[in-house]
C-alpha atoms as a PDB file:
ATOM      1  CA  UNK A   1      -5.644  26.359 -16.400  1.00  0.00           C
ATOM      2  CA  UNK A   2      -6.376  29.422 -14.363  1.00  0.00           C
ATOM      3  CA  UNK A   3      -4.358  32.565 -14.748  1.00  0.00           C
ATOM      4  CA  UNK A   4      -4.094  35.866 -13.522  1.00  0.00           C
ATOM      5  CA  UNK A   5      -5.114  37.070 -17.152  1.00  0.00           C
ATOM      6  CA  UNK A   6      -8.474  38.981 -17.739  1.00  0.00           C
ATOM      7  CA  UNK A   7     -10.199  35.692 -18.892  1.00  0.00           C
ATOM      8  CA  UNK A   8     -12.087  35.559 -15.650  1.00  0.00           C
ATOM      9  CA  UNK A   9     -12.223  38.799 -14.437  1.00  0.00           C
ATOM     10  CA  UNK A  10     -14.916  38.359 -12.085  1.00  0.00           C
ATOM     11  CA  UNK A  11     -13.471  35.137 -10.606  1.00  0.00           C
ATOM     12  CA  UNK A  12     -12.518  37.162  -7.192  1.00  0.00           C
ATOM     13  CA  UNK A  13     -16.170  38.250  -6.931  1.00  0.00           C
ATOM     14  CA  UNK A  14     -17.868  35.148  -7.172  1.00  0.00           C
ATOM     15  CA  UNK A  15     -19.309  34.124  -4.547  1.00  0.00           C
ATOM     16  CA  UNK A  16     -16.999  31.760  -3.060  1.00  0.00           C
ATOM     17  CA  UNK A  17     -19.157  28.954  -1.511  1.00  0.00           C
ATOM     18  CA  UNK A  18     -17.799  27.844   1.898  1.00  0.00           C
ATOM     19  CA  UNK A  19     -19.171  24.155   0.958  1.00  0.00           C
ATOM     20  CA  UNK A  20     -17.692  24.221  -2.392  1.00  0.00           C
ATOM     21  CA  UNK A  21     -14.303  25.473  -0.784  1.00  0.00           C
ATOM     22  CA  UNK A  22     -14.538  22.475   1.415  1.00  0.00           C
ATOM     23  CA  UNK A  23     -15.325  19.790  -1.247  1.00  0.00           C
ATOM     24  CA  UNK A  24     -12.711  21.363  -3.392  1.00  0.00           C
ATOM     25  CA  UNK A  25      -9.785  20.623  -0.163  1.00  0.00           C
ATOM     26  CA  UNK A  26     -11.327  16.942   0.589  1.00  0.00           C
ATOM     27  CA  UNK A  27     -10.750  16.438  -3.108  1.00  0.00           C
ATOM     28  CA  UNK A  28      -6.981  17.500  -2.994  1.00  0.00           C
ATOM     29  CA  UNK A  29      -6.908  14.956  -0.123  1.00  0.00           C
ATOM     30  CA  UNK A  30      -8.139  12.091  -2.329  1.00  0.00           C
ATOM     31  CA  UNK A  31      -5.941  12.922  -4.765  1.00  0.00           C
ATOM     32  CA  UNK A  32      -3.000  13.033  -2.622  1.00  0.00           C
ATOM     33  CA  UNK A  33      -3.443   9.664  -1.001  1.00  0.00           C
ATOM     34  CA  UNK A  34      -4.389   8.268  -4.437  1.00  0.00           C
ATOM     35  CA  UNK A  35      -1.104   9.423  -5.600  1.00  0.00           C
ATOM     36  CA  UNK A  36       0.946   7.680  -2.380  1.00  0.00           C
ATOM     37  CA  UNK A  37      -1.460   4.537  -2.686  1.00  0.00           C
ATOM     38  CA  UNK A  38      -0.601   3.812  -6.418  1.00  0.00           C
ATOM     39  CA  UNK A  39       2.859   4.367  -6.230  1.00  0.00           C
ATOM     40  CA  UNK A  40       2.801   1.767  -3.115  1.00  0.00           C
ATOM     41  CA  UNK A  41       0.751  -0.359  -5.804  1.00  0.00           C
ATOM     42  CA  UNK A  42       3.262   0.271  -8.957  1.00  0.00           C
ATOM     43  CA  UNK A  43       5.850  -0.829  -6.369  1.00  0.00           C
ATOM     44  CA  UNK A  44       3.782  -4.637  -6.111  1.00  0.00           C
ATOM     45  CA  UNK A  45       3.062  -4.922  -9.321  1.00  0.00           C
ATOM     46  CA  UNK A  46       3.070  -8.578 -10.232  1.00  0.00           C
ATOM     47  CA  UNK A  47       4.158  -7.864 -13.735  1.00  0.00           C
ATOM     48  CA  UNK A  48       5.598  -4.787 -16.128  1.00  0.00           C
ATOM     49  CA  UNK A  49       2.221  -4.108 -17.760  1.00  0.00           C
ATOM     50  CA  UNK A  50       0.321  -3.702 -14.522  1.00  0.00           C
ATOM     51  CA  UNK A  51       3.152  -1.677 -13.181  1.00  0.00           C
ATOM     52  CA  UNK A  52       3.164   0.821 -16.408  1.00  0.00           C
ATOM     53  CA  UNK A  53      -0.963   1.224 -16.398  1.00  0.00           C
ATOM     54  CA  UNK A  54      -0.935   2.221 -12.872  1.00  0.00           C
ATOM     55  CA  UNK A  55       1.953   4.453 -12.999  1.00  0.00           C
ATOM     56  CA  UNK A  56       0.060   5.995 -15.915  1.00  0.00           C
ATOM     57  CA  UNK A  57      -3.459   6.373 -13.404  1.00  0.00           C
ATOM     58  CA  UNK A  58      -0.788   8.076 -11.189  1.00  0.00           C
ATOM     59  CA  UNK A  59       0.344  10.781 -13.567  1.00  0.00           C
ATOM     60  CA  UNK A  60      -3.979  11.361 -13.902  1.00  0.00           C
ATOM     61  CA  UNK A  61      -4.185  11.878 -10.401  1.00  0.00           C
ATOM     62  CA  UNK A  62      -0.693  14.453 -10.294  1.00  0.00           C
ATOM     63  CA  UNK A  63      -2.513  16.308 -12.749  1.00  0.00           C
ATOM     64  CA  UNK A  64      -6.085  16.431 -10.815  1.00  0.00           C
ATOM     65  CA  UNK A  65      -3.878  17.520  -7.842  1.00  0.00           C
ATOM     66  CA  UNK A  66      -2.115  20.075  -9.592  1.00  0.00           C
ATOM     67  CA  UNK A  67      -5.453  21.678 -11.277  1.00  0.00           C
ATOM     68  CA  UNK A  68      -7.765  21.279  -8.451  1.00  0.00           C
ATOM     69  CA  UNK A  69      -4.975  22.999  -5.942  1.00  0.00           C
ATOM     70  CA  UNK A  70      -5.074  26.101  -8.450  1.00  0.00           C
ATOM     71  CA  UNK A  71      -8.776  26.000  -8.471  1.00  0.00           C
ATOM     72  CA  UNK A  72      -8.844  26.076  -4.643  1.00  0.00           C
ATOM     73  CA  UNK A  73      -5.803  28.762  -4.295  1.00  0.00           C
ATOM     74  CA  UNK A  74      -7.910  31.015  -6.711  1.00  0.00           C
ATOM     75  CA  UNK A  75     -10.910  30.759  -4.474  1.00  0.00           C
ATOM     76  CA  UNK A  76      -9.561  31.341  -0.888  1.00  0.00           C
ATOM     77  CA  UNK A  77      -5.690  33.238  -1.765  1.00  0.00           C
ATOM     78  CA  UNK A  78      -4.453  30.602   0.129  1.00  0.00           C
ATOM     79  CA  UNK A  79      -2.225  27.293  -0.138  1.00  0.00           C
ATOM     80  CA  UNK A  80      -4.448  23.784   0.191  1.00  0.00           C
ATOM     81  CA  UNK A  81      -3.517  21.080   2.521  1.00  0.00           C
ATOM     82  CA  UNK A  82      -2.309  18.127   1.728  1.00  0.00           C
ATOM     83  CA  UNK A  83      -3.105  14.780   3.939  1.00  0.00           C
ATOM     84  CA  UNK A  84      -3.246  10.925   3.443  1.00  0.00           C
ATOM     85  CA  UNK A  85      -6.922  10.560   4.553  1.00  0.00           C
ATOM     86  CA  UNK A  86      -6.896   6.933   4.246  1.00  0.00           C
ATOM     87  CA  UNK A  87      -4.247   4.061   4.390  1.00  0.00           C
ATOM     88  CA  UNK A  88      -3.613   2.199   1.498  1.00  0.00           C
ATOM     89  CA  UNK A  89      -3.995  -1.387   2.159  1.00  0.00           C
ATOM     90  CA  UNK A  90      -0.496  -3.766   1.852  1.00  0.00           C
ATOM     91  CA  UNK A  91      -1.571  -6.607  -0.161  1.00  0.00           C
ATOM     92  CA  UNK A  92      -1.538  -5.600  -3.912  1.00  0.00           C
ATOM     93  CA  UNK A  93      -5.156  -7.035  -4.410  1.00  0.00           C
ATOM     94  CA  UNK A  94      -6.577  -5.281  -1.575  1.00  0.00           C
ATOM     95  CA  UNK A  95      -4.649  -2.526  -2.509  1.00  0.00           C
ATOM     96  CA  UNK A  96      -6.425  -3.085  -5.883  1.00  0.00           C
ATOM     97  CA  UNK A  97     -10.036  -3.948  -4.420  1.00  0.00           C
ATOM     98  CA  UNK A  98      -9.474  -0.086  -2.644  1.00  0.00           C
ATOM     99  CA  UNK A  99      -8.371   1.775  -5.674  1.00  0.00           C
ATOM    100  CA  UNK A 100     -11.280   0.118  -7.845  1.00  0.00           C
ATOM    101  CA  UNK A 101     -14.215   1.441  -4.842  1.00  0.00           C
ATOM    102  CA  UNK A 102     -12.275   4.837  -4.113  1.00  0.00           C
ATOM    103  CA  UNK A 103     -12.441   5.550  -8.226  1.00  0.00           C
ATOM    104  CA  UNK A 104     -15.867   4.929  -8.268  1.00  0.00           C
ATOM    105  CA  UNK A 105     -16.449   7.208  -5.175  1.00  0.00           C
ATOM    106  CA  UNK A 106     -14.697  10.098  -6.589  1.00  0.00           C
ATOM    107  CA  UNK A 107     -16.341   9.856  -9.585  1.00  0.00           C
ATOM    108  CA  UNK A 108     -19.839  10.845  -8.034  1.00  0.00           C
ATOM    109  CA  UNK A 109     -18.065  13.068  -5.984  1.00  0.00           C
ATOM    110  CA  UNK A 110     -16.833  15.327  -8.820  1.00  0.00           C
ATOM    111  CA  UNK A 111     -19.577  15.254 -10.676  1.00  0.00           C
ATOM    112  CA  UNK A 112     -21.499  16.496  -7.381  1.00  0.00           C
ATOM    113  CA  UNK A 113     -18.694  19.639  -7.098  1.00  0.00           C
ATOM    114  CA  UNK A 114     -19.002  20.221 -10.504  1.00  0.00           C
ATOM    115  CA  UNK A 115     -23.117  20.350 -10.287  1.00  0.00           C
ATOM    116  CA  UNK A 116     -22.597  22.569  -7.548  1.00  0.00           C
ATOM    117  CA  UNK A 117     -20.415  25.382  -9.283  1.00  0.00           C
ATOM    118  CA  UNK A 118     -21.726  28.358 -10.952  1.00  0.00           C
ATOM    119  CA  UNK A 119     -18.447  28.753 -12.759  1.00  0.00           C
ATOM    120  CA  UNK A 120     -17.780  26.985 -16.192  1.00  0.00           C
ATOM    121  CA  UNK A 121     -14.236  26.146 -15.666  1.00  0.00           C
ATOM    122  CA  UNK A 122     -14.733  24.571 -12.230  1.00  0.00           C
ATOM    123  CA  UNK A 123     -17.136  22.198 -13.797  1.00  0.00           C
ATOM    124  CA  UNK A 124     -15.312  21.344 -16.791  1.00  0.00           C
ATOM    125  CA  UNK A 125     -12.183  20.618 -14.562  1.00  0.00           C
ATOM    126  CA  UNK A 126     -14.515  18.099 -12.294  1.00  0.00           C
ATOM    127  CA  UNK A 127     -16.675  16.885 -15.180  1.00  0.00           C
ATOM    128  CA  UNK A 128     -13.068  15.783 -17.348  1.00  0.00           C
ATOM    129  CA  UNK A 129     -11.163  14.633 -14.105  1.00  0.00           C
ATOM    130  CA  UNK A 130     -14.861  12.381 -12.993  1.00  0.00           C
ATOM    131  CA  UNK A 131     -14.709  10.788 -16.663  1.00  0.00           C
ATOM    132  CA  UNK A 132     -10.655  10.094 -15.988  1.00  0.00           C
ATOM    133  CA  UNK A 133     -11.873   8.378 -12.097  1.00  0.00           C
ATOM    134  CA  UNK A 134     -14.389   6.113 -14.352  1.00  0.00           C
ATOM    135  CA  UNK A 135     -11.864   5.073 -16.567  1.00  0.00           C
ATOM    136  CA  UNK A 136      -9.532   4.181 -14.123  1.00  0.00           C
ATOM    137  CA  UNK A 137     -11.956   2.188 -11.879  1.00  0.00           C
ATOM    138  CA  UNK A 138     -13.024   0.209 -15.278  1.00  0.00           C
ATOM    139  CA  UNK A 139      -9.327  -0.590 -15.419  1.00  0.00           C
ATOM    140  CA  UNK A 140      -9.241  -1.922 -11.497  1.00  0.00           C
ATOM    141  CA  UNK A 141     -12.055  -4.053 -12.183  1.00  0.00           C
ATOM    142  CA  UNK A 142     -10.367  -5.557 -15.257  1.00  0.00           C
ATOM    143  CA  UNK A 143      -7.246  -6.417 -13.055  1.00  0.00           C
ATOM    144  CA  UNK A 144      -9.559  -7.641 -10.290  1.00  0.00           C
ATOM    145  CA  UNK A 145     -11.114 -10.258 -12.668  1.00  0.00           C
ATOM    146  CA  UNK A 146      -7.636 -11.319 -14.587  1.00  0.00           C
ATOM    147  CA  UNK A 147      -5.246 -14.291 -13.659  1.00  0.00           C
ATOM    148  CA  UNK A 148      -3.501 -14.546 -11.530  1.00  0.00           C
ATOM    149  CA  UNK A 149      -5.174 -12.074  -9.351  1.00  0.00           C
ATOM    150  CA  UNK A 150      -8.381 -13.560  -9.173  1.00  0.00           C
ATOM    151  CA  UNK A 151      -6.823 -17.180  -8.601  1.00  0.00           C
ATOM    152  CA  UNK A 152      -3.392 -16.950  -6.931  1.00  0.00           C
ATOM    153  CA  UNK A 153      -4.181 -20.688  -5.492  1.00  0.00           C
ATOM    154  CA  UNK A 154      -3.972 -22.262  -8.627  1.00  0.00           C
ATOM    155  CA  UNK A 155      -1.383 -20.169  -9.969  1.00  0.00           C
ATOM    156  CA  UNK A 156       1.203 -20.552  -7.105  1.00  0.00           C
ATOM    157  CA  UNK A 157       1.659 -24.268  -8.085  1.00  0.00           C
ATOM    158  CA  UNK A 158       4.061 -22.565 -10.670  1.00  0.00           C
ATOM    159  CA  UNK A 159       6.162 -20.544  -8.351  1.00  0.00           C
ATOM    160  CA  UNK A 160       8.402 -20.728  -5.791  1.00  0.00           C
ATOM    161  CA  UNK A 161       9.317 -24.007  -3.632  1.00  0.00           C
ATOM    162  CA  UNK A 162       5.821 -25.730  -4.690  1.00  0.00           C
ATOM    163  CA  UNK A 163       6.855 -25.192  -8.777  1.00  0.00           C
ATOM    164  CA  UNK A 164      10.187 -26.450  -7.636  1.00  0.00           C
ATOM    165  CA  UNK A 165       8.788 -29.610  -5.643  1.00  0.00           C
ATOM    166  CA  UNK A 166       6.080 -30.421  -8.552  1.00  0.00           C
ATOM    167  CA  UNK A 167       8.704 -30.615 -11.485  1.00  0.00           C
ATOM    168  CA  UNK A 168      10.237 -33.807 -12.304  1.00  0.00           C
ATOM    169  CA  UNK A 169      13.868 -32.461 -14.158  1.00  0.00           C
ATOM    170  CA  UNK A 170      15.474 -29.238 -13.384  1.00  0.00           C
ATOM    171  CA  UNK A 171      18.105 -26.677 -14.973  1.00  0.00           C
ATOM    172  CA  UNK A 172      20.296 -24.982 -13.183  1.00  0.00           C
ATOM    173  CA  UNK A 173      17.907 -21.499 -14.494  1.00  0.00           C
ATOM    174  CA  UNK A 174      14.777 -23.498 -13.141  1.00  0.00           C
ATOM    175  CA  UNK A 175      16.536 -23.744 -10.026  1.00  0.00           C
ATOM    176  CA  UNK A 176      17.824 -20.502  -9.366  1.00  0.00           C
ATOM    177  CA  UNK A 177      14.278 -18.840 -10.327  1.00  0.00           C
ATOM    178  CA  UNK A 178      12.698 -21.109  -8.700  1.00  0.00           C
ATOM    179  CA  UNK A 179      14.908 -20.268  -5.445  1.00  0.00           C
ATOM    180  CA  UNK A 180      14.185 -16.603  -6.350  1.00  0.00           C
ATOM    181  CA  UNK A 181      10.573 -17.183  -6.367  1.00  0.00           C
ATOM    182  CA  UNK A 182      10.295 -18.870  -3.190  1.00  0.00           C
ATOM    183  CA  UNK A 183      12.876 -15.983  -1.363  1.00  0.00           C
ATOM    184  CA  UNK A 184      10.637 -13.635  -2.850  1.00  0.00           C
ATOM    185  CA  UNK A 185       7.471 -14.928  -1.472  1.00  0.00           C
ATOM    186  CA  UNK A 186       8.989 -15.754   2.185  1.00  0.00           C
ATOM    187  CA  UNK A 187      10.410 -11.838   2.498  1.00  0.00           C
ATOM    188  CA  UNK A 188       6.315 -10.871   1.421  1.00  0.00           C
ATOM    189  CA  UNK A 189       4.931 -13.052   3.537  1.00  0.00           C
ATOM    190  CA  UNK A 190       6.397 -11.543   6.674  1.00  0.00           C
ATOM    191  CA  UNK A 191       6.739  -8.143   5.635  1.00  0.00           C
ATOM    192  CA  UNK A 192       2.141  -8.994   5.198  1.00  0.00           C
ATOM    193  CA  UNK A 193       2.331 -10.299   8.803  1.00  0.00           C
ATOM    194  CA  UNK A 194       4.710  -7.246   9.927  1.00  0.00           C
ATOM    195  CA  UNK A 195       2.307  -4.722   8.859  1.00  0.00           C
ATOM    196  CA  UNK A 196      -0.853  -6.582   9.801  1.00  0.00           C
ATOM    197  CA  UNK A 197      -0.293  -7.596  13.326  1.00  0.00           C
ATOM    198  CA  UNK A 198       2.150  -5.653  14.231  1.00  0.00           C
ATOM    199  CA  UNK A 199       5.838  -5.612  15.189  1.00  0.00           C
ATOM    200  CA  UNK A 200       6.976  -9.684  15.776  1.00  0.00           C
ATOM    201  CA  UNK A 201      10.176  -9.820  16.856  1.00  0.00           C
ATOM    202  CA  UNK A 202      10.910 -13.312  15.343  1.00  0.00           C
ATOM    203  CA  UNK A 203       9.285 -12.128  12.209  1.00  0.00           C
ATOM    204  CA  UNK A 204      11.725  -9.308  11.837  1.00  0.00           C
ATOM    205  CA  UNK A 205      14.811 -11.590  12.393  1.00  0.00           C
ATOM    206  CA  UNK A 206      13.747 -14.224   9.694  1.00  0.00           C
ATOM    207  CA  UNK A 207      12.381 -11.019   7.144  1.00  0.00           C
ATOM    208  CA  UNK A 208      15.914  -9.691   7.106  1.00  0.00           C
ATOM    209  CA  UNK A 209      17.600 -13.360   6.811  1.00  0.00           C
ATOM    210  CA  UNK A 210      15.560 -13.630   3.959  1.00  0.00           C
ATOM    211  CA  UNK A 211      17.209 -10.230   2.342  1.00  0.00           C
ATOM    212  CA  UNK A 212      20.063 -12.486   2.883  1.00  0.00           C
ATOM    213  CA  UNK A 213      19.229 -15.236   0.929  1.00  0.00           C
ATOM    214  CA  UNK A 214      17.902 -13.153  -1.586  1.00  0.00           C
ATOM    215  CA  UNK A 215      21.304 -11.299  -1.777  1.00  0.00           C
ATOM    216  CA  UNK A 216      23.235 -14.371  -1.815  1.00  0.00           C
ATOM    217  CA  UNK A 217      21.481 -15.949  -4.928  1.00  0.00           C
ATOM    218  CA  UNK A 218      21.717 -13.013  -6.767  1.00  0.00           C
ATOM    219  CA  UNK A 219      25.565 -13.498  -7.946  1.00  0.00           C
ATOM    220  CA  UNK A 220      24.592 -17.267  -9.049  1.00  0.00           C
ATOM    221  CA  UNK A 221      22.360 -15.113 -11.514  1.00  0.00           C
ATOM    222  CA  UNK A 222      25.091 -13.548 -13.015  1.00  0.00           C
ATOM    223  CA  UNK A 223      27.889 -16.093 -13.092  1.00  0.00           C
ATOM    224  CA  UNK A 224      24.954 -18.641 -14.742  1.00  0.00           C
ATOM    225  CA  UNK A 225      23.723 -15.465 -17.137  1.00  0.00           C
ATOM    226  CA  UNK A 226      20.048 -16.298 -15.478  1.00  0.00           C
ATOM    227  CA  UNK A 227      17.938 -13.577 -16.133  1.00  0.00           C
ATOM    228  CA  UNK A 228      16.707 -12.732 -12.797  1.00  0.00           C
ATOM    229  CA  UNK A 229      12.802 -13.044 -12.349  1.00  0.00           C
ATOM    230  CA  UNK A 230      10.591 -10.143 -11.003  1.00  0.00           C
ATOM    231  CA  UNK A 231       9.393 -10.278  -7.774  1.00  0.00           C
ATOM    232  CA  UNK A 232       5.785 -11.000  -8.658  1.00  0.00           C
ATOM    233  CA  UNK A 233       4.905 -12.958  -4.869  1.00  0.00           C
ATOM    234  CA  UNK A 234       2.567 -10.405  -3.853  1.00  0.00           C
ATOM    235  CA  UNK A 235      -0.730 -12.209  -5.299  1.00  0.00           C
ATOM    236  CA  UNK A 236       0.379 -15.717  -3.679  1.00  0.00           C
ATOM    237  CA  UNK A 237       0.128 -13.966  -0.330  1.00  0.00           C
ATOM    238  CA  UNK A 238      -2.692 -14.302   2.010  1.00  0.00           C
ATOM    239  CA  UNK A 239      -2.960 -12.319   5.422  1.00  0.00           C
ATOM    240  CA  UNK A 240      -3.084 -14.256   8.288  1.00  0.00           C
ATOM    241  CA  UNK A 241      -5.957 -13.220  11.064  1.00  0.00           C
ATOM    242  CA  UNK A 242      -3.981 -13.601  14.308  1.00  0.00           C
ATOM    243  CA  UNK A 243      -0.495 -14.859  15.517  1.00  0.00           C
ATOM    244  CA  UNK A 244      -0.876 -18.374  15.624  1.00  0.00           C
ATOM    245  CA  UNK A 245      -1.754 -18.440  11.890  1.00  0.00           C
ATOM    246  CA  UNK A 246       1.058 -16.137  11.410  1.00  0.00           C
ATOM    247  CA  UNK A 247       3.262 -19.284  12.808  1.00  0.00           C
ATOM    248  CA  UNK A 248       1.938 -21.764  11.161  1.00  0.00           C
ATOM    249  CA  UNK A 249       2.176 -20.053   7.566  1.00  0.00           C
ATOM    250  CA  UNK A 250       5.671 -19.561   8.246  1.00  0.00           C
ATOM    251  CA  UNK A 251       5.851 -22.941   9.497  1.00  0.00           C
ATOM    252  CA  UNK A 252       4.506 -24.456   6.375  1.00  0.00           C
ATOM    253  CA  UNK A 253       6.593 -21.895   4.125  1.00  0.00           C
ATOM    254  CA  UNK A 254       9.293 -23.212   5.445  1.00  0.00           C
ATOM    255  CA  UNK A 255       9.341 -26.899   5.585  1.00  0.00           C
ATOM    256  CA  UNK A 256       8.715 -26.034   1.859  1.00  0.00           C
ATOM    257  CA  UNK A 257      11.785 -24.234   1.185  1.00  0.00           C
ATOM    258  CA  UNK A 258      13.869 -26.643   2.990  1.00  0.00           C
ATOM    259  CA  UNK A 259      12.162 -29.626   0.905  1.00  0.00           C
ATOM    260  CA  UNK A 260      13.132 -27.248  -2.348  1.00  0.00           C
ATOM    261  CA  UNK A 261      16.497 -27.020  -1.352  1.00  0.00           C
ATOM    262  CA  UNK A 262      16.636 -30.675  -0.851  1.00  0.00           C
ATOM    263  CA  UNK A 263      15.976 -31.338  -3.816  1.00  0.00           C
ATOM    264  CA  UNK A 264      18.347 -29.357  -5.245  1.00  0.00           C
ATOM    265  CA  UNK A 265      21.266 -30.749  -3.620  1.00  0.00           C
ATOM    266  CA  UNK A 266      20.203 -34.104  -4.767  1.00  0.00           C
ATOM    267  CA  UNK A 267      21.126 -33.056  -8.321  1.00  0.00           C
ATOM    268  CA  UNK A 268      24.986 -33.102  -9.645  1.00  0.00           C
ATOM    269  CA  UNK A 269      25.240 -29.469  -9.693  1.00  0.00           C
ATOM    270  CA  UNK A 270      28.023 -27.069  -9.480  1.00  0.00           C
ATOM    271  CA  UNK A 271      29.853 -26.461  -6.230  1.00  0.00           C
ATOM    272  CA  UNK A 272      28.960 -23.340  -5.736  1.00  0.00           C
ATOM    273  CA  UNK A 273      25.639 -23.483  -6.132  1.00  0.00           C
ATOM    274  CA  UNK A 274      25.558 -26.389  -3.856  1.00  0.00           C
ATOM    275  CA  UNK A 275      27.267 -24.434  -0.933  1.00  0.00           C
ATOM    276  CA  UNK A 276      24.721 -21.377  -1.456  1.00  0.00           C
ATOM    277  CA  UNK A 277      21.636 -23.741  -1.662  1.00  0.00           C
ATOM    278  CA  UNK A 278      23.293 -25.778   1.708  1.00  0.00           C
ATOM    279  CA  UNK A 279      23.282 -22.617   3.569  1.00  0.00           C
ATOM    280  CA  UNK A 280      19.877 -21.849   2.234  1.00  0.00           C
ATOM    281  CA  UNK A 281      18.893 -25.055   3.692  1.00  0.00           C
ATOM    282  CA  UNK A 282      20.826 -24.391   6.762  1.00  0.00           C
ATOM    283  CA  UNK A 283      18.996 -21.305   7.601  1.00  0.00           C
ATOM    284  CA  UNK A 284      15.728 -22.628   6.715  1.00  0.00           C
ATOM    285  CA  UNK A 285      15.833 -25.361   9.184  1.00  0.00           C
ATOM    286  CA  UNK A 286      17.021 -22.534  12.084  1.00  0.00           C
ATOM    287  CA  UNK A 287      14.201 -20.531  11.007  1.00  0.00           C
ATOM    288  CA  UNK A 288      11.683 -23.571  10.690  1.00  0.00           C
ATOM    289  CA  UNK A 289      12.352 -24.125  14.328  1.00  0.00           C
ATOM    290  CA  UNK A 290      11.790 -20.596  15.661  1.00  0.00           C
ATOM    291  CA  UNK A 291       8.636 -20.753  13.895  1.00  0.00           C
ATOM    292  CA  UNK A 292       7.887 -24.066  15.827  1.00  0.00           C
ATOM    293  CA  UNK A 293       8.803 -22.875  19.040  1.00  0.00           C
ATOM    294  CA  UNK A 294       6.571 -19.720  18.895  1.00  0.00           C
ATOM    295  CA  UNK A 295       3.772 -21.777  17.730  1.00  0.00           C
ATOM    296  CA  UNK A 296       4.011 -24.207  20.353  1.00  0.00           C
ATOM    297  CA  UNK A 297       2.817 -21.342  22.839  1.00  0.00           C
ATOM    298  CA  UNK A 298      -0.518 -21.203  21.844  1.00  0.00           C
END
């Protein structure tokens, strides 16, 4: 790292290149939005191992930031800026799909700052934190091309109401993950359609009943000693292009959960369970016909 030692005196009289200044800040700005996108992305994760590899590309991109923000303080004698220059996307594979084409960006972009610096440590700083971007966008591209990423149709036939509806015996675990699951997926579904179209005021309503639900399974966990399944919906969820489809997914999500929950109660199972998954139910069917009412208007 720099220092204020005499191991580059004649930093201060280099000629500090307004261009190079520039590149130097709009790299900070990558960096910093990198940083916010992957910790948006660690937070979707769709399993441990995903979450821990990007967490680790994170801790890369804290380091760039910190190095490149000396770099640029020892130029100018001033403080960088730090800005979100772009919006990572919601959906963990487009959020994914982003960070694999923004890694391969920066890495010709480093290597052009460090090609453009007369001084040594400038370019070794770029030319190591390029070969890190390269790395990491080989990694996106892996995750891009493995299951169940790259086939969330197929995959979702073993999750939620639709693994619940296609199995022919069920535990009391299968049923409470399976509940989980389908929770899970409903809450992502309109939080996508929330951030994506906008504010929905029926949307909203049914997004925090399904907090609700979620909340009210969670103790049938623990009294069963269920381990309780991560929330890996994300993949399984598809962004709808305008309002009516918005509807109709929830529409369809729905009738599914309700048919789940029908199921359930159609089993000899314990009383409590049976009053949670009733209200479940309940709710479900309220919800199923807001969904059907707002459709009807278009």
């Amino acid at each position: 790292m720099y220092s204020h030692s005499s191991q580059h005196p004649q930093y201060f009289q280099q000629n500090s290149n307004t261009t190079l200044i520039d590149d130097i800040q709009k790299a900070i700005h990558a960096e910093f939005s990198a940083i916010a996108c992957y910790e948006k992305l660690a937070a979707r994760s769709p399993s441990q191992e995903v979450r821990e590899k990007i967490v680790k590309i994170q801790k890369d991109e804290k380091r760039h930031l910190g190095e490149f923000s000396r770099i640029y303080t020892h130029l100018t004698g001033t403080q960088p800026t730090y800005t979100v220059i772009e919006e990572c996307p919601e959906q963990f594979r487009a959020g994914i799909e982003f960070a694999f084409k923004d890694e391969q960006e920066a890495v010709d972009f480093y290597l052009d700052i460090a090609d453009n610096s007369q001084d040594a440590f400038i370019k070794d700083r770029f030319q190591r934190a390029a070969a890190d971007e390269q790395n990491h966008a080989v990694w996106f591209l892996y995750l891009l091309q493995k299951s169940p990423l790259s086939q969330p149709d197929r995959q979702i036939e073993n999750y939620g109401a639709k693994g619940a509806l296609s199995s022919s015996s069920l535990s009391i675990a299968q049923m409470l993950t399976y509940a989980l699951q389908d929770e899970y997926l409903a809450q992502a579904r309109y939080n996508d359609i929330l951030n994506n179209l906008g504010y929905i005021r029926t949307f909203a309503q049914i997004k925090e009943a399904e907090l609700r639900h979620i909340n009210a399974l969670i103790p049938l966990f623990q009294r069963y000693q269920v381990p309780i399944p991560e929330d890996l919906s994300q993949p399984f969820v598809t962004t709808p292009e305008n309002n009516k489809e918005a509807y109709a997914a929830g529409v369809q999500g729905e009738i599914e959960n309700i048919s789940m929950y029908e199921k359930f109660l159609s089993f000899e199972i314990p009383l409590d369970m049976r009053t949670v998954f009733s209200q479940l139910r309940n709710a479900s069917l309220n919800h199923l016909a807001a969904f059907e009412r707002g459709l009807a208007r278009f």
